[in-house]
Protein backbone atom coordinates (compact mmCIF):
# COMPACT_ATOMS: atom_id res chain seq x y z
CA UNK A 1 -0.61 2.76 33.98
CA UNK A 2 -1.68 4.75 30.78
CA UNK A 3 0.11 7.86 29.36
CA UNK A 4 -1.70 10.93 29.17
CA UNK A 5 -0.63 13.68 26.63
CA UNK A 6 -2.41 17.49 27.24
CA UNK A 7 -2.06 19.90 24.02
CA UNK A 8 -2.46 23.70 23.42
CA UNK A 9 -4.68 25.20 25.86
CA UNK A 10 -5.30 22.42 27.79
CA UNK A 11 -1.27 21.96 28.40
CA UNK A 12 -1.18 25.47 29.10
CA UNK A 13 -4.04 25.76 31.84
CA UNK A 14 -2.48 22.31 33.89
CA UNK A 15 0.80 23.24 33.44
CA UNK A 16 1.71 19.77 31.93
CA UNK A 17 2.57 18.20 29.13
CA UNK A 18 2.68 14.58 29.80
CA UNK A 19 2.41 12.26 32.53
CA UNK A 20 1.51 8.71 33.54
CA UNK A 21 -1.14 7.78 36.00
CA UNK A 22 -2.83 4.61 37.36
CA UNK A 23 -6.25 3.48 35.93
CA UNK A 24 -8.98 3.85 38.21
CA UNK A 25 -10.41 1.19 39.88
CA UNK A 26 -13.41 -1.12 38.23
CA UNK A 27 -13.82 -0.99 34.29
CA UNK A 28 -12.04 2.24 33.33
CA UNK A 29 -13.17 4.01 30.71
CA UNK A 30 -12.34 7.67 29.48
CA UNK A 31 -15.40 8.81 31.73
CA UNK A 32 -13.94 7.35 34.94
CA UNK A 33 -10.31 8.55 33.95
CA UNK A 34 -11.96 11.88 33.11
CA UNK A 35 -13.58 11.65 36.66
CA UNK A 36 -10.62 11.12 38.32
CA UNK A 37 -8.94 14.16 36.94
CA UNK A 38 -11.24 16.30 37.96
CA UNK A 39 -11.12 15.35 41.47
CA UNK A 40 -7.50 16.19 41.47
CA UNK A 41 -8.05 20.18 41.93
CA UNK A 42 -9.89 23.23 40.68
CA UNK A 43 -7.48 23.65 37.82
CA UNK A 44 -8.12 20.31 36.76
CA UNK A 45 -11.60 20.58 37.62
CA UNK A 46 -12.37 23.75 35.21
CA UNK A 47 -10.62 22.46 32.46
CA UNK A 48 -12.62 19.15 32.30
CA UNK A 49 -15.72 21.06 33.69
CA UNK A 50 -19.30 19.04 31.70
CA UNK A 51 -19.79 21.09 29.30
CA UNK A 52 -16.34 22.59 28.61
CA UNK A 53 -14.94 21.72 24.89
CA UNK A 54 -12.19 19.55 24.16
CA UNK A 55 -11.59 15.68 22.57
CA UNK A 56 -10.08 12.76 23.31
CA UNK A 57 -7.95 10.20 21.11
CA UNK A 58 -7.26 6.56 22.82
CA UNK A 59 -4.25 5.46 21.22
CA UNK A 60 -4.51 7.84 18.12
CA UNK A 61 -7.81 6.75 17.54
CA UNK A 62 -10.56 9.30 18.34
CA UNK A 63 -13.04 8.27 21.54
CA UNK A 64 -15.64 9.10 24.18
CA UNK A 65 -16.42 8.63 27.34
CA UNK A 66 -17.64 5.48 27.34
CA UNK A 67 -14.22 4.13 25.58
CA UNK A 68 -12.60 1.73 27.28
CA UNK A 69 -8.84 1.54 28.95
CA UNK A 70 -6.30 -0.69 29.70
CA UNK A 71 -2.88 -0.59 30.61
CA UNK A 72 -0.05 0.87 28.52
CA UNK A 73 -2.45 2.82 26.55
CA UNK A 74 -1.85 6.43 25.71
CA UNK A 75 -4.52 9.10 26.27
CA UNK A 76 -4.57 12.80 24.64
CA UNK A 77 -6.76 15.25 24.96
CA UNK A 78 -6.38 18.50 23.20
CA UNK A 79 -8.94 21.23 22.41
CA UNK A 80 -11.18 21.26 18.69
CA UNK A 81 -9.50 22.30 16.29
CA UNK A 82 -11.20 24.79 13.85
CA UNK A 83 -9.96 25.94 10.50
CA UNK A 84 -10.49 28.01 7.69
């Protein structure tokens, strides 16, 4: 299982917060995680859409799609953050 943490708009479109879910099969890696959500439904699906702009942080670190997972890790993805 890995944690997965959703902030600003991105918690706002799913409607959650937190949550823990299984790694998918094989080597899972953001990509295949980021797969997986997608699949889930059309929410999910538009707000990981290719193309569609937000990051990802493995374990406070940032990462990509091709970063690896393993269990008990923690997952957040939140949108870019701009400033002035």
């Amino acid at each position: 299982m890995v944690t997965l943490l959703y902030f600003a708009s991105l918690r706002e479109r799913l409607d959650c917060a937190r949550e823990q879910v299984a790694l998918p099969a094989g080597a899972p890696t953001v990509g295949t995680l980021v797969e997986a959500l997608r699949a889930r439904d059309g929410r999910w699906s538009e707000a990981f859409a290719p193309g569609r702009d937000w990051r990802v942080a493995v374990n406070q670190q940032m990462a990509g799609a091709a970063t690896p997972l393993k269990p008990g890790d923690e997952v957040a993805f939140f949108p870019p953050v701009t400033g002035g």
